[in-house]
C-alpha atoms as a PDB file:
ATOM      1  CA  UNK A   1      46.142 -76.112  34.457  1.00  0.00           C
ATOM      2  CA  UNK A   2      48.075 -78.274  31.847  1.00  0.00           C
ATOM      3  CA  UNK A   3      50.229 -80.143  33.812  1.00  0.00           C
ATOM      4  CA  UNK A   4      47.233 -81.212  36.256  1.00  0.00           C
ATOM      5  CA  UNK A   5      44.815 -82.698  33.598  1.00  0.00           C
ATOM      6  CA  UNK A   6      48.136 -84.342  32.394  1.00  0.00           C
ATOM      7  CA  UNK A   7      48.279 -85.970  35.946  1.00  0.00           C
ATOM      8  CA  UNK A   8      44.603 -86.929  35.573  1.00  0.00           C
ATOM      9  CA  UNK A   9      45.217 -88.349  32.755  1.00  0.00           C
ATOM     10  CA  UNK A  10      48.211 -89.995  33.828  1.00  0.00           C
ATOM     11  CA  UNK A  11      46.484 -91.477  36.529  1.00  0.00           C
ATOM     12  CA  UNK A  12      44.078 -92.942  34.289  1.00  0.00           C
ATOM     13  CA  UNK A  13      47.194 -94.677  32.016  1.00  0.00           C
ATOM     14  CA  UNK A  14      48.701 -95.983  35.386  1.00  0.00           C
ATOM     15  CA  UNK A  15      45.641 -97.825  36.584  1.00  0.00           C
ATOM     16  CA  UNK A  16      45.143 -99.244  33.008  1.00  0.00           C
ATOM     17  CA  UNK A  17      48.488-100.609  33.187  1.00  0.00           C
ATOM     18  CA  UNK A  18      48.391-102.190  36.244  1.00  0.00           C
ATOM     19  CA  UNK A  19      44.784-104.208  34.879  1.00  0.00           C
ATOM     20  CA  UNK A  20      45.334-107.316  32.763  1.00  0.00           C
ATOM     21  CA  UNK A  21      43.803-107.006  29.436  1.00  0.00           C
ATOM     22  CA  UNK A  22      43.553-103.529  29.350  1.00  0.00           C
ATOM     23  CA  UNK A  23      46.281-100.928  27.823  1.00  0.00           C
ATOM     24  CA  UNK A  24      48.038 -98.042  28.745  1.00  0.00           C
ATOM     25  CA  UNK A  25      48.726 -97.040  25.023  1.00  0.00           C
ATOM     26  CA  UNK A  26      44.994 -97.560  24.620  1.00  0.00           C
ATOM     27  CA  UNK A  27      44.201 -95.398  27.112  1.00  0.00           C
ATOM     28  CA  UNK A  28      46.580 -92.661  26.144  1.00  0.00           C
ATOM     29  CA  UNK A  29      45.089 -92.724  22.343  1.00  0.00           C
ATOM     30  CA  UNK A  30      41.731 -92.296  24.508  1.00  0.00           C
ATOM     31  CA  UNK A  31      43.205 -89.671  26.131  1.00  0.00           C
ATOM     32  CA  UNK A  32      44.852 -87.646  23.521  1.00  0.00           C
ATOM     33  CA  UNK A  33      48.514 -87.891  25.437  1.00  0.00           C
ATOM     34  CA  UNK A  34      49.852 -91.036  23.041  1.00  0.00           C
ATOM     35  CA  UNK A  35      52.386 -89.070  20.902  1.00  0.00           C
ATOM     36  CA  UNK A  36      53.692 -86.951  24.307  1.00  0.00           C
ATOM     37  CA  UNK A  37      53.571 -90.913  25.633  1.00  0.00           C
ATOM     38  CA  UNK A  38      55.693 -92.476  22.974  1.00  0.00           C
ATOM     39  CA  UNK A  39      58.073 -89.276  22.263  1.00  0.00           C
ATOM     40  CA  UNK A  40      58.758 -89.079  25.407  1.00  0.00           C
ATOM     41  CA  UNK A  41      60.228 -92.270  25.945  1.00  0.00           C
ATOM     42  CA  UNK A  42      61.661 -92.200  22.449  1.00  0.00           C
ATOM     43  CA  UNK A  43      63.567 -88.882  23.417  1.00  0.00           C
ATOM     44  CA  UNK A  44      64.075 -89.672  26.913  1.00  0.00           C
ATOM     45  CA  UNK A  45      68.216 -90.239  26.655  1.00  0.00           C
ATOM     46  CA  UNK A  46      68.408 -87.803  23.471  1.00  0.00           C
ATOM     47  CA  UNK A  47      66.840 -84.831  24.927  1.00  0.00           C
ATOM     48  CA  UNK A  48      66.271 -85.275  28.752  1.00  0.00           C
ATOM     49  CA  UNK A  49      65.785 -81.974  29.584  1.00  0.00           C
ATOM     50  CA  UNK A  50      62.795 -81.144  27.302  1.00  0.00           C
ATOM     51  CA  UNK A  51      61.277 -84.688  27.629  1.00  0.00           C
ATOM     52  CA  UNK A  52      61.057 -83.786  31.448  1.00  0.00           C
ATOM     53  CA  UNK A  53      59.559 -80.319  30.979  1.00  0.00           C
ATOM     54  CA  UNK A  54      57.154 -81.211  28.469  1.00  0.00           C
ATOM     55  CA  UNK A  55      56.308 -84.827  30.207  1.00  0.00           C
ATOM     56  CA  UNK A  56      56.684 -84.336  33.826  1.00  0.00           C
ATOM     57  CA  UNK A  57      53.403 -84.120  34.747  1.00  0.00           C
ATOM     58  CA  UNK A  58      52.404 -87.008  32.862  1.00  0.00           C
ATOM     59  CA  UNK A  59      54.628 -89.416  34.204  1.00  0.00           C
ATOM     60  CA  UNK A  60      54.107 -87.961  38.071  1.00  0.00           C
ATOM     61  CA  UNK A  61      50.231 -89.336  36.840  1.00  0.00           C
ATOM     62  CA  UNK A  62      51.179 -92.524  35.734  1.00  0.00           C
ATOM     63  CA  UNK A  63      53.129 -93.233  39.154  1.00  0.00           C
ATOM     64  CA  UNK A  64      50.092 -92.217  41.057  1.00  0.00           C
ATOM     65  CA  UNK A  65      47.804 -94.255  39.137  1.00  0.00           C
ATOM     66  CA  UNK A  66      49.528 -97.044  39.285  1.00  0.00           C
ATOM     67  CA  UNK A  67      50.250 -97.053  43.181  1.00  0.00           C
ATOM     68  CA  UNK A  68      46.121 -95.849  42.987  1.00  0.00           C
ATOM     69  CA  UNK A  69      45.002 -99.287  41.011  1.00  0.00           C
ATOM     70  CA  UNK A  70      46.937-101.244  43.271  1.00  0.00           C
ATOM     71  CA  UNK A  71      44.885 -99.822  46.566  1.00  0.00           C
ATOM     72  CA  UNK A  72      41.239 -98.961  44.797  1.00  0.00           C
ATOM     73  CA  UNK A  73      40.959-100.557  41.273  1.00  0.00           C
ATOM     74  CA  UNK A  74      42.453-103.996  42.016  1.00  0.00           C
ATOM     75  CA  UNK A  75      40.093-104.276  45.315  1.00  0.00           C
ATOM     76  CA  UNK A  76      37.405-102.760  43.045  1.00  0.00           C
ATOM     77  CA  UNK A  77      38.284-105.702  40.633  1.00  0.00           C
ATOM     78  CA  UNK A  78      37.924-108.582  43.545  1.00  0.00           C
ATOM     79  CA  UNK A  79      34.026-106.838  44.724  1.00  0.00           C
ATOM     80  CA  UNK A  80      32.241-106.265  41.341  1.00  0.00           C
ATOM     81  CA  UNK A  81      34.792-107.356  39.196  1.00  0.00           C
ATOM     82  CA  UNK A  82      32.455-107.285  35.742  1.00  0.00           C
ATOM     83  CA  UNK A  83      31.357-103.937  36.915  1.00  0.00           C
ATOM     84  CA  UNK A  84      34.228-102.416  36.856  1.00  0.00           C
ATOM     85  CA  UNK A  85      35.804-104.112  33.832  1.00  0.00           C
ATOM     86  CA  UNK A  86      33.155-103.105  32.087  1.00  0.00           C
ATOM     87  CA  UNK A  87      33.394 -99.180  32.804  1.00  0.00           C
ATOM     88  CA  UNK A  88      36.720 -99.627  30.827  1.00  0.00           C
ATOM     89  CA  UNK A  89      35.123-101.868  28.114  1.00  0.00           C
ATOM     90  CA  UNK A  90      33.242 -98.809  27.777  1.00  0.00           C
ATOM     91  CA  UNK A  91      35.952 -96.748  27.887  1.00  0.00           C
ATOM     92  CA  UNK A  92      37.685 -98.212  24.856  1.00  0.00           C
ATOM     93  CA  UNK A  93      35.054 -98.983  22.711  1.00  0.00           C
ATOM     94  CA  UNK A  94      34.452 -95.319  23.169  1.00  0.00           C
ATOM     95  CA  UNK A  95      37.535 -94.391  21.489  1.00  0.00           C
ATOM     96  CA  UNK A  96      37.154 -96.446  18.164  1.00  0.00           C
ATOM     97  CA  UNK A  97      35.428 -93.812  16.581  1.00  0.00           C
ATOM     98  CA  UNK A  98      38.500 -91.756  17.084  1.00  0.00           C
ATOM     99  CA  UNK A  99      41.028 -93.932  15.359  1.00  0.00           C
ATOM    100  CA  UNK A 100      38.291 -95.458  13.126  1.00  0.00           C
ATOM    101  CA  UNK A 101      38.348 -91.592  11.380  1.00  0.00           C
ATOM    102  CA  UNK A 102      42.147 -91.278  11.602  1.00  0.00           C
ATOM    103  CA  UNK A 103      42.541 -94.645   9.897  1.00  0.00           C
ATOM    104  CA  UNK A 104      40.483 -93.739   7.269  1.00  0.00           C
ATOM    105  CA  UNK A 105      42.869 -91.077   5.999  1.00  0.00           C
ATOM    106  CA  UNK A 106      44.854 -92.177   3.017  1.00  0.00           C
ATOM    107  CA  UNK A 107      45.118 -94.467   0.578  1.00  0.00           C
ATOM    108  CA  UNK A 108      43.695 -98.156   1.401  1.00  0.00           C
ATOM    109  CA  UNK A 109      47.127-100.916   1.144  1.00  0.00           C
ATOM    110  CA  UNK A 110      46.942-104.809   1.496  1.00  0.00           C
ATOM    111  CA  UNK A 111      49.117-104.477   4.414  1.00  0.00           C
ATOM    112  CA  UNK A 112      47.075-102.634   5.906  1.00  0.00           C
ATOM    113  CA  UNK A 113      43.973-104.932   6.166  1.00  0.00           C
ATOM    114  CA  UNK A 114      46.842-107.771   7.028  1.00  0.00           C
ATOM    115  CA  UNK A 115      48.232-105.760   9.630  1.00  0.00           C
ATOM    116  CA  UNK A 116      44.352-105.302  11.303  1.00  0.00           C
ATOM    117  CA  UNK A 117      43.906-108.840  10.917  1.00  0.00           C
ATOM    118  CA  UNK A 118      47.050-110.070  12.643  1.00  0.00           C
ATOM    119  CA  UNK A 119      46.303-107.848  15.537  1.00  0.00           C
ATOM    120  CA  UNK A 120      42.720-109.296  16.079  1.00  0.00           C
ATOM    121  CA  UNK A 121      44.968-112.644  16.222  1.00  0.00           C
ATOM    122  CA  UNK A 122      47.242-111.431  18.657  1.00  0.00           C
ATOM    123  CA  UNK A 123      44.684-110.315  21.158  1.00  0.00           C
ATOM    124  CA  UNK A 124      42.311-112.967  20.785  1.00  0.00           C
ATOM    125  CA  UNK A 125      45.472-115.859  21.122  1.00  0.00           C
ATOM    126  CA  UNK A 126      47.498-114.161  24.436  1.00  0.00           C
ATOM    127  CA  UNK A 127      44.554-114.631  26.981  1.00  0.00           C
ATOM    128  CA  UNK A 128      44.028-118.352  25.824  1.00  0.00           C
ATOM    129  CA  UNK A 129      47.595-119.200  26.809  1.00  0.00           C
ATOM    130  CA  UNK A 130      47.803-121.352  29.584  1.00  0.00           C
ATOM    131  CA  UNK A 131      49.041-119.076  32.686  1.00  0.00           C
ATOM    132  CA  UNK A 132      50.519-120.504  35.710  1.00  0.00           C
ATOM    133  CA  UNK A 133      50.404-117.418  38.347  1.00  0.00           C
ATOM    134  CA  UNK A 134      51.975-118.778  41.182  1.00  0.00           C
ATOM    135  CA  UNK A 135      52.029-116.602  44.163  1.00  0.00           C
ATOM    136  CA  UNK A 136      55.196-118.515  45.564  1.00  0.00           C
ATOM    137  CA  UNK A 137      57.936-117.428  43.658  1.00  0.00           C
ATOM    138  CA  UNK A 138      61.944-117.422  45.484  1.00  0.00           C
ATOM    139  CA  UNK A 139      63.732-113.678  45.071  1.00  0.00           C
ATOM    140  CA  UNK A 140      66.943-115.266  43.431  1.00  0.00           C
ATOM    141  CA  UNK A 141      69.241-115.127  40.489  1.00  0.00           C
ATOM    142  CA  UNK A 142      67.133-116.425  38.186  1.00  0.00           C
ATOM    143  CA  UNK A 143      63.848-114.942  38.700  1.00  0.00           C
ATOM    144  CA  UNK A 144      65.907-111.505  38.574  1.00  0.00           C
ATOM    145  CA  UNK A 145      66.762-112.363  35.335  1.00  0.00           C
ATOM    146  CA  UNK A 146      63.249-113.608  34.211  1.00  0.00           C
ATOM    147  CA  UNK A 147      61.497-110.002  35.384  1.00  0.00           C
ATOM    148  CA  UNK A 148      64.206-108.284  33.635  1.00  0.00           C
ATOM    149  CA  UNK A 149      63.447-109.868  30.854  1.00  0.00           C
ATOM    150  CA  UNK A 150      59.322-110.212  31.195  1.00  0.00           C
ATOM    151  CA  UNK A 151      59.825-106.542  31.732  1.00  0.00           C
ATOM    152  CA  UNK A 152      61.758-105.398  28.765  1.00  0.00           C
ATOM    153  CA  UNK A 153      58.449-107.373  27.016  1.00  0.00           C
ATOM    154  CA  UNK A 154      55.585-106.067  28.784  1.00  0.00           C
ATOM    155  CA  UNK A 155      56.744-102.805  28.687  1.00  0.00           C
ATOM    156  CA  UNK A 156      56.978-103.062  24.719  1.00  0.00           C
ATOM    157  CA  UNK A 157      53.400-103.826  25.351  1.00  0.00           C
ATOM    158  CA  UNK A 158      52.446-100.827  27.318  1.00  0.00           C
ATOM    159  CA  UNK A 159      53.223 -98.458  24.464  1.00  0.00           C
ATOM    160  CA  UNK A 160      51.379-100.484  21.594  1.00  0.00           C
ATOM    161  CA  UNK A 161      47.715 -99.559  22.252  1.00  0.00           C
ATOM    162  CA  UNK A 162      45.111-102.308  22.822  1.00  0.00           C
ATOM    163  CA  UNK A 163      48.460-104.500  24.149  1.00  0.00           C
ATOM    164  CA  UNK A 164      48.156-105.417  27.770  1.00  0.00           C
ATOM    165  CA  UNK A 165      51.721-105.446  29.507  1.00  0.00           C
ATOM    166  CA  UNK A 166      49.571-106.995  32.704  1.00  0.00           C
ATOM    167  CA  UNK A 167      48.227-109.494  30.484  1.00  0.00           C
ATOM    168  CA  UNK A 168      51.517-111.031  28.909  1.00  0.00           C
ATOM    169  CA  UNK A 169      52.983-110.539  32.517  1.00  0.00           C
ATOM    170  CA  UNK A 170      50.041-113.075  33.450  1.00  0.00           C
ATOM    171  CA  UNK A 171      50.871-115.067  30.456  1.00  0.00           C
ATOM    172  CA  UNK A 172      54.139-116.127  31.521  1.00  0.00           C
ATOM    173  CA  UNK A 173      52.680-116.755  35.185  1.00  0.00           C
ATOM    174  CA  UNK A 174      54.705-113.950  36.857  1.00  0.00           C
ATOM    175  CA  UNK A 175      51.316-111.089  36.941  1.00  0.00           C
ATOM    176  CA  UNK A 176      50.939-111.464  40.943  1.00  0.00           C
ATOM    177  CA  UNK A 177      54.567-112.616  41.533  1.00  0.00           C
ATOM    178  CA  UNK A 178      55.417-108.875  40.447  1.00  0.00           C
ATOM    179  CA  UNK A 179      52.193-107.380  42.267  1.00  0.00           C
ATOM    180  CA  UNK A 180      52.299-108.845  45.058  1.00  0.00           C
ATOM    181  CA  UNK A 181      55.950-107.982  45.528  1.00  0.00           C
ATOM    182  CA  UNK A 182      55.205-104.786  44.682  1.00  0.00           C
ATOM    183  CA  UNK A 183      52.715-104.392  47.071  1.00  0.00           C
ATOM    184  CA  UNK A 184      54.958-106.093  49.665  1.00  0.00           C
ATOM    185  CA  UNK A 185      57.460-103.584  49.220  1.00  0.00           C
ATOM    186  CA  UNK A 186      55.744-100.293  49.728  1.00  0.00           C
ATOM    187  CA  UNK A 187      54.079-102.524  52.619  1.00  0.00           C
ATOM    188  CA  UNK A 188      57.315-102.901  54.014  1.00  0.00           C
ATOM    189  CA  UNK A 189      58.365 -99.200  53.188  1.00  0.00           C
ATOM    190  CA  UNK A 190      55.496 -97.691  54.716  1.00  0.00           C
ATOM    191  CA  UNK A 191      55.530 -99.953  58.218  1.00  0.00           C
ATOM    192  CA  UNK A 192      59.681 -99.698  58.208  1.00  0.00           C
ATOM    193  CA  UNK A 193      59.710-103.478  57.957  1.00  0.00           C
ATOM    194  CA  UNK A 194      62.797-105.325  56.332  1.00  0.00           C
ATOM    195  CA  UNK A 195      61.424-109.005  55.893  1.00  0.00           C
ATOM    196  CA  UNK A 196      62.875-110.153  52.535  1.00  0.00           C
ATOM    197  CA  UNK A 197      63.594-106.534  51.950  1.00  0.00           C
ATOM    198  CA  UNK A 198      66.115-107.059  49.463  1.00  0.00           C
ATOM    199  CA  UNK A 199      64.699-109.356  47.277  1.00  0.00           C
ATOM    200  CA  UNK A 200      61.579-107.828  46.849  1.00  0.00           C
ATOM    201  CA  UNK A 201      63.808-104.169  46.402  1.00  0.00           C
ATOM    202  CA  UNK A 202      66.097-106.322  43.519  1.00  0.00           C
ATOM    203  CA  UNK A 203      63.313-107.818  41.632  1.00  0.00           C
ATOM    204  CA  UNK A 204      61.443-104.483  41.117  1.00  0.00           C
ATOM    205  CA  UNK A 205      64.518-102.610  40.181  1.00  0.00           C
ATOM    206  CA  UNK A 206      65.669-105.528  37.878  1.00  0.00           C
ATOM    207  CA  UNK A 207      61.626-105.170  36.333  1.00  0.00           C
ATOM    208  CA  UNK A 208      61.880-101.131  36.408  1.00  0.00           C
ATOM    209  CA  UNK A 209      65.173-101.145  34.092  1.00  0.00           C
ATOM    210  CA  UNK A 210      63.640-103.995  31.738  1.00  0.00           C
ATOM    211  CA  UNK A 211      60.935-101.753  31.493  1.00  0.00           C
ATOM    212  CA  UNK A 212      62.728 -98.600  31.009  1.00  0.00           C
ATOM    213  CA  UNK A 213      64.743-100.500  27.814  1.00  0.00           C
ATOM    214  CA  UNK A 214      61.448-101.743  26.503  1.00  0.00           C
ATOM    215  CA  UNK A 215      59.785 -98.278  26.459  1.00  0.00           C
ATOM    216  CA  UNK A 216      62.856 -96.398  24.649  1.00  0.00           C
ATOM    217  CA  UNK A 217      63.052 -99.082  22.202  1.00  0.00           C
ATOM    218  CA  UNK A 218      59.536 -99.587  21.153  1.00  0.00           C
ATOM    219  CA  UNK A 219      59.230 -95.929  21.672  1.00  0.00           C
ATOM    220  CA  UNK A 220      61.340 -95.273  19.079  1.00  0.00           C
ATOM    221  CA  UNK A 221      60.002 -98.272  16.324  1.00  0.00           C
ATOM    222  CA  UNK A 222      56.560 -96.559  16.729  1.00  0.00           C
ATOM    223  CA  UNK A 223      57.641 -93.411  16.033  1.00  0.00           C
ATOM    224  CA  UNK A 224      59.431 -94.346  12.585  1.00  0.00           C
ATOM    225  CA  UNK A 225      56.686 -96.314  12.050  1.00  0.00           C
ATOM    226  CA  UNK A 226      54.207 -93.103  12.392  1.00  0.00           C
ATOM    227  CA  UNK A 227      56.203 -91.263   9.607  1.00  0.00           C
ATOM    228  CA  UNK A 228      56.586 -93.888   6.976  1.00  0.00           C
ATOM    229  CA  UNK A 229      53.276 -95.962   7.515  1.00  0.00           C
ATOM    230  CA  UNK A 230      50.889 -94.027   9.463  1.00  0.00           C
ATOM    231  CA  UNK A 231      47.895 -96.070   7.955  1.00  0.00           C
ATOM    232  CA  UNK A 232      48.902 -99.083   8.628  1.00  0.00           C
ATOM    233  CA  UNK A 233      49.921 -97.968  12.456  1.00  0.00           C
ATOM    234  CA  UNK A 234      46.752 -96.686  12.587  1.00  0.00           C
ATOM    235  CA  UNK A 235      45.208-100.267  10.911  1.00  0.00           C
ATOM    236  CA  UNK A 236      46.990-102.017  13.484  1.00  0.00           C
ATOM    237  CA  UNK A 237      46.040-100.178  16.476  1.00  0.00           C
ATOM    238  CA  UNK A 238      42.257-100.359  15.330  1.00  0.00           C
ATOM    239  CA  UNK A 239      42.475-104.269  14.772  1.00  0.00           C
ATOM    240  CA  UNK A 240      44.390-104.320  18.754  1.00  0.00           C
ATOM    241  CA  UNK A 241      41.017-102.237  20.042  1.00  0.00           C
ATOM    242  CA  UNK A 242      38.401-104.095  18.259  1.00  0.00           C
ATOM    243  CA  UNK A 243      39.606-107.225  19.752  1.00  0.00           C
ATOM    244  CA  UNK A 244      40.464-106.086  23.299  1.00  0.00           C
ATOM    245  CA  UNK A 245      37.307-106.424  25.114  1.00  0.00           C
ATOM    246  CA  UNK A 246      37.288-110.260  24.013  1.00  0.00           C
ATOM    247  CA  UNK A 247      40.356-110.449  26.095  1.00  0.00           C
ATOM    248  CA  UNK A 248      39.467-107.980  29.021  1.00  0.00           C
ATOM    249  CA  UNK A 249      35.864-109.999  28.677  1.00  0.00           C
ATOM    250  CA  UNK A 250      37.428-113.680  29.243  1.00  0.00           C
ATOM    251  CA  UNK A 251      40.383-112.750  31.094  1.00  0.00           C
ATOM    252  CA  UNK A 252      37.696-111.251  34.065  1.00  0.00           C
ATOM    253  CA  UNK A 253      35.317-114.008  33.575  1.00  0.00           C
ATOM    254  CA  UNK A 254      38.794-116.616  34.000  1.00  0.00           C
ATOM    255  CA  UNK A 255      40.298-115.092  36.758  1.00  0.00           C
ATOM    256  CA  UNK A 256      37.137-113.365  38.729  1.00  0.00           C
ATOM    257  CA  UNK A 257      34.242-115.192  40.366  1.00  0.00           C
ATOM    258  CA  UNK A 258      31.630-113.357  38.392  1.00  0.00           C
ATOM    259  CA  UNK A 259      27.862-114.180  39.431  1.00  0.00           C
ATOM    260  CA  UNK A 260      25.636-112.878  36.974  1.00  0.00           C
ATOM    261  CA  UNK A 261      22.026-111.737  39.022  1.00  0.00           C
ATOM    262  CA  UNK A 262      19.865-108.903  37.571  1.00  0.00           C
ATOM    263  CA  UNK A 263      22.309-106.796  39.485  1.00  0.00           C
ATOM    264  CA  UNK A 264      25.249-107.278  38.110  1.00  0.00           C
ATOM    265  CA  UNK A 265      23.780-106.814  34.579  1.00  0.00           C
ATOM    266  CA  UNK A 266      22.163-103.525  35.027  1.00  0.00           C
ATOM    267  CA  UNK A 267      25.105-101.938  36.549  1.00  0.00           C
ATOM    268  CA  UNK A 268      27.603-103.701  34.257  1.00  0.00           C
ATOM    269  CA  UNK A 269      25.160-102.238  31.221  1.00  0.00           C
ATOM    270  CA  UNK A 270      25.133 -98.671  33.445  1.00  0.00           C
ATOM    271  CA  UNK A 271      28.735 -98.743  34.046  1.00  0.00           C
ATOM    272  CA  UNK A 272      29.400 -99.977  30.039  1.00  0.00           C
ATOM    273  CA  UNK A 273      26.937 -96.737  28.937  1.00  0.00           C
ATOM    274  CA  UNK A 274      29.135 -94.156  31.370  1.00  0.00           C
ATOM    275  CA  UNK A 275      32.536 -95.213  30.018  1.00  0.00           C
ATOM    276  CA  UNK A 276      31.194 -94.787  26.558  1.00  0.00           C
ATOM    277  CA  UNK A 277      29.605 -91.848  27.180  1.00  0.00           C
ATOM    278  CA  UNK A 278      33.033 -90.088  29.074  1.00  0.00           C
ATOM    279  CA  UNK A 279      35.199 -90.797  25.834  1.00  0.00           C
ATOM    280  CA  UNK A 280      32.326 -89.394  23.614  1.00  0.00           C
ATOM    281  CA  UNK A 281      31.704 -86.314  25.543  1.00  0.00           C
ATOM    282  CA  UNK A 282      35.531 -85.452  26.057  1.00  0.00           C
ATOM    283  CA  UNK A 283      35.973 -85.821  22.400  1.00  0.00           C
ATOM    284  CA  UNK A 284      32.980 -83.632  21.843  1.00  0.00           C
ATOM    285  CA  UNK A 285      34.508 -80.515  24.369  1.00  0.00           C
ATOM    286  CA  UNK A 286      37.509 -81.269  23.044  1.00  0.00           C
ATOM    287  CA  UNK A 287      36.690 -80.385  19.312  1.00  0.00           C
ATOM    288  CA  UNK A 288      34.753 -77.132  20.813  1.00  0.00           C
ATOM    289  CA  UNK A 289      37.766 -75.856  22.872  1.00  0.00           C
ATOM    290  CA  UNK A 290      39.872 -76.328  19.504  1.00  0.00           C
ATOM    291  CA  UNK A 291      36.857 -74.842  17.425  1.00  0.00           C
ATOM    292  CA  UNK A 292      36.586 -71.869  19.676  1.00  0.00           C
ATOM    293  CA  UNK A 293      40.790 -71.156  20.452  1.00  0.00           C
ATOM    294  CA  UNK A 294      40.882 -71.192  15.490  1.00  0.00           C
ATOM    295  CA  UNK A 295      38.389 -68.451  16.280  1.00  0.00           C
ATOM    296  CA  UNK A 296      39.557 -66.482  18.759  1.00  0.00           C
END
C-alpha cells in the first residue's frame, strides 16, 4: 500500500515538472515525499541499493507522470488552460500553511528574512525574461551540448521547491525544443518509425545525464543545508511559494490564449477552491493517521 500512494504521488511530481512555472520540489513538500526526494538523489551513487528499495516506487511515479502530463495535462493546458493552472495554484497555496508552521520553528536571523526576500526576486524576475521557444531547433553538436548543460540547470531547479525546471528550460528558449522531441521520440518508438531517430535519441540522453548530475549535486547542497540552516531553508522555500503563482499566473496568461467569460471564472474559482481544499484535507487525515498509529 506504500509503494502505490508513492506512485500517486509520484505521478503528481512528474506532471508538475513537465508544467512551466510550477515545481516538482513544491509539489513533493505538498506531498510529504521531499526529504525521500532529495535523499534519494543525494544517496543515489553512495548507497544504491537502499536508495532503490526505499525510492523505487517514487521514481516509477515520477516517470509515469511525466509521460501522463505530456498526453493529458499539456492538452488540458491548450483547452482551459487558466482552469487547469489554477487547480495547481490551488494546490500550492494550499501547502503554505505547512511550511509557514515549520518555518516558524527557531530562532528568527537576518538571513533569514534576506533569504525570503531574494527568492520572491528570483521567481518574480525568471518569467519576465525574454524567451525565444523556437520549435525548429537542428539535433547537432552544439545543441547536445546546450541540453546537457540546460539540463544539469533545470534539474537543480526541480529539487528547490517553488523553482520551475520547465520554466528556466523556457527561459533559455529550449522548453518545446526538448518536449517536442520528447514527444517525437516515444512517437517514433511507439509507431517503429526511425525519422531523425538518432538525434532526437542523443539529445534526450545528453538532457537525462545533465539532469541526473544536477539532481545529485543539488541533492546533496540541500541536504547540508537542512542540518546547519534549517530556518533559513525553510525561509527560502516559503519566499519561492509565495511568489510562484505570480509566475504560473503570467507565464499561462503569456503563453495561453486565455478568454476570460463568466465561465472561465467560475470554474477557474471552483477549480482554485478544490486544489486548496485537497492539500488541506490530506494534511488534516494525515495528522489523524499519525494521531491515531502514537495511540495505538
Amino acid at each position: 500500500m506504500k509503494h502505490l500512494i508513492n506512485i500517486l504521488k509520484g505521478i503528481a511530481i512528474g506532471i508538475a515538472n513537465v508544467i512551466p512555472g510550477f515545481s516538482g520540489g513544491t509539489m513533493a513538500v505538498m506531498l510529504n515525499v521531499y526529504d525521500l526526494f532529495v535523499s534519494s538523489f543525494a544517496n543515489i551513487f553512495n548507497d544504491f541499493k537502499n536508495v532503490v528499495k526505499k525510492g523505487w516506487s517514487l521514481f516509477l511515479g515520477i516517470a509515469l507522470g511525466i509521460l501522463l502530463a505530456l498526453i493529458t495535462i499539456v492538452k488540458l493546458l491548450e483547452i482551459i488552460p487558466f482552469i487547469t493552472i489554477m487547480f495547481f495554484v490551488g494546490l500550492l497555496l494550499g501547502s503554505l500553511f505547512q511550511i509557514f508552521n515549520k518555518s516558524k520553528e527557531g530562532k528568527l536571523h537576518f538571513r533569514d528574512i534576506i533569504s525570503f526576500i531574494i527568492a520572491i526576486i528570483i521567481i518574480v524576475a525568471l518569467p519576465l525574461i525574454n524567451t525565444n521557444n523556437s520549435e525548429v531547433l537542428t539535433y547537432d553538436f552544439k545543441n547536445y551540448i546546450i541540453v546537457f548543460i540546460l539540463g544539469i540547470i533545470s534539474a537543480s531547479s526541480m529539487v528547490i521547491p517553488g523553482v520551475s525546471g520547465s520554466l528556466v528550460l523556457m527561459a533559455f528558449g529550449y522548453y518545446v525544443f526538448v518536449m517536442n522531441t520528447l514527444k517525437d521520440l516515444l512517437n517514433n518508438i511507439f509507431n517503429f518509425s526511425y525519422n531523425n531517430y538518432l538525434g532526437m535519441l542523443l539529445t534526450i540522453l545528453c538532457f537525462a545525464i545533465g539532469c541526473v548530475i544536477g539532481l545529485v549535486f543539488v541533492s546533496k547542497l540541500i541536504i547540508k543545508m537542512m542540518k546547519r540552516y534549517p530556518k533559513t531553508v525553510y525561509f527560502t522555500i516559503l519566499g519561492l511559494l509565495v511568489a510562484s503563482p505570480f509566475s504560473i499566473i503570467y507565464k499561462t496568461l503569456q503563453d495561453y490564449n486565455v478568454k476570460f467569460d463568466v465561465m472561465t471564472i467560475v470554474f477557474s474559482i471552483i477549480s482554485f477552491i478544490i486544489g486548496v481544499a485537497i492539500v488541506l484535507l490530506g494534511e488534516y487525515y494525515s495528522k489523524k493517521i499519525k494521531g491515531g498509529n502514537k495511540n495505538d
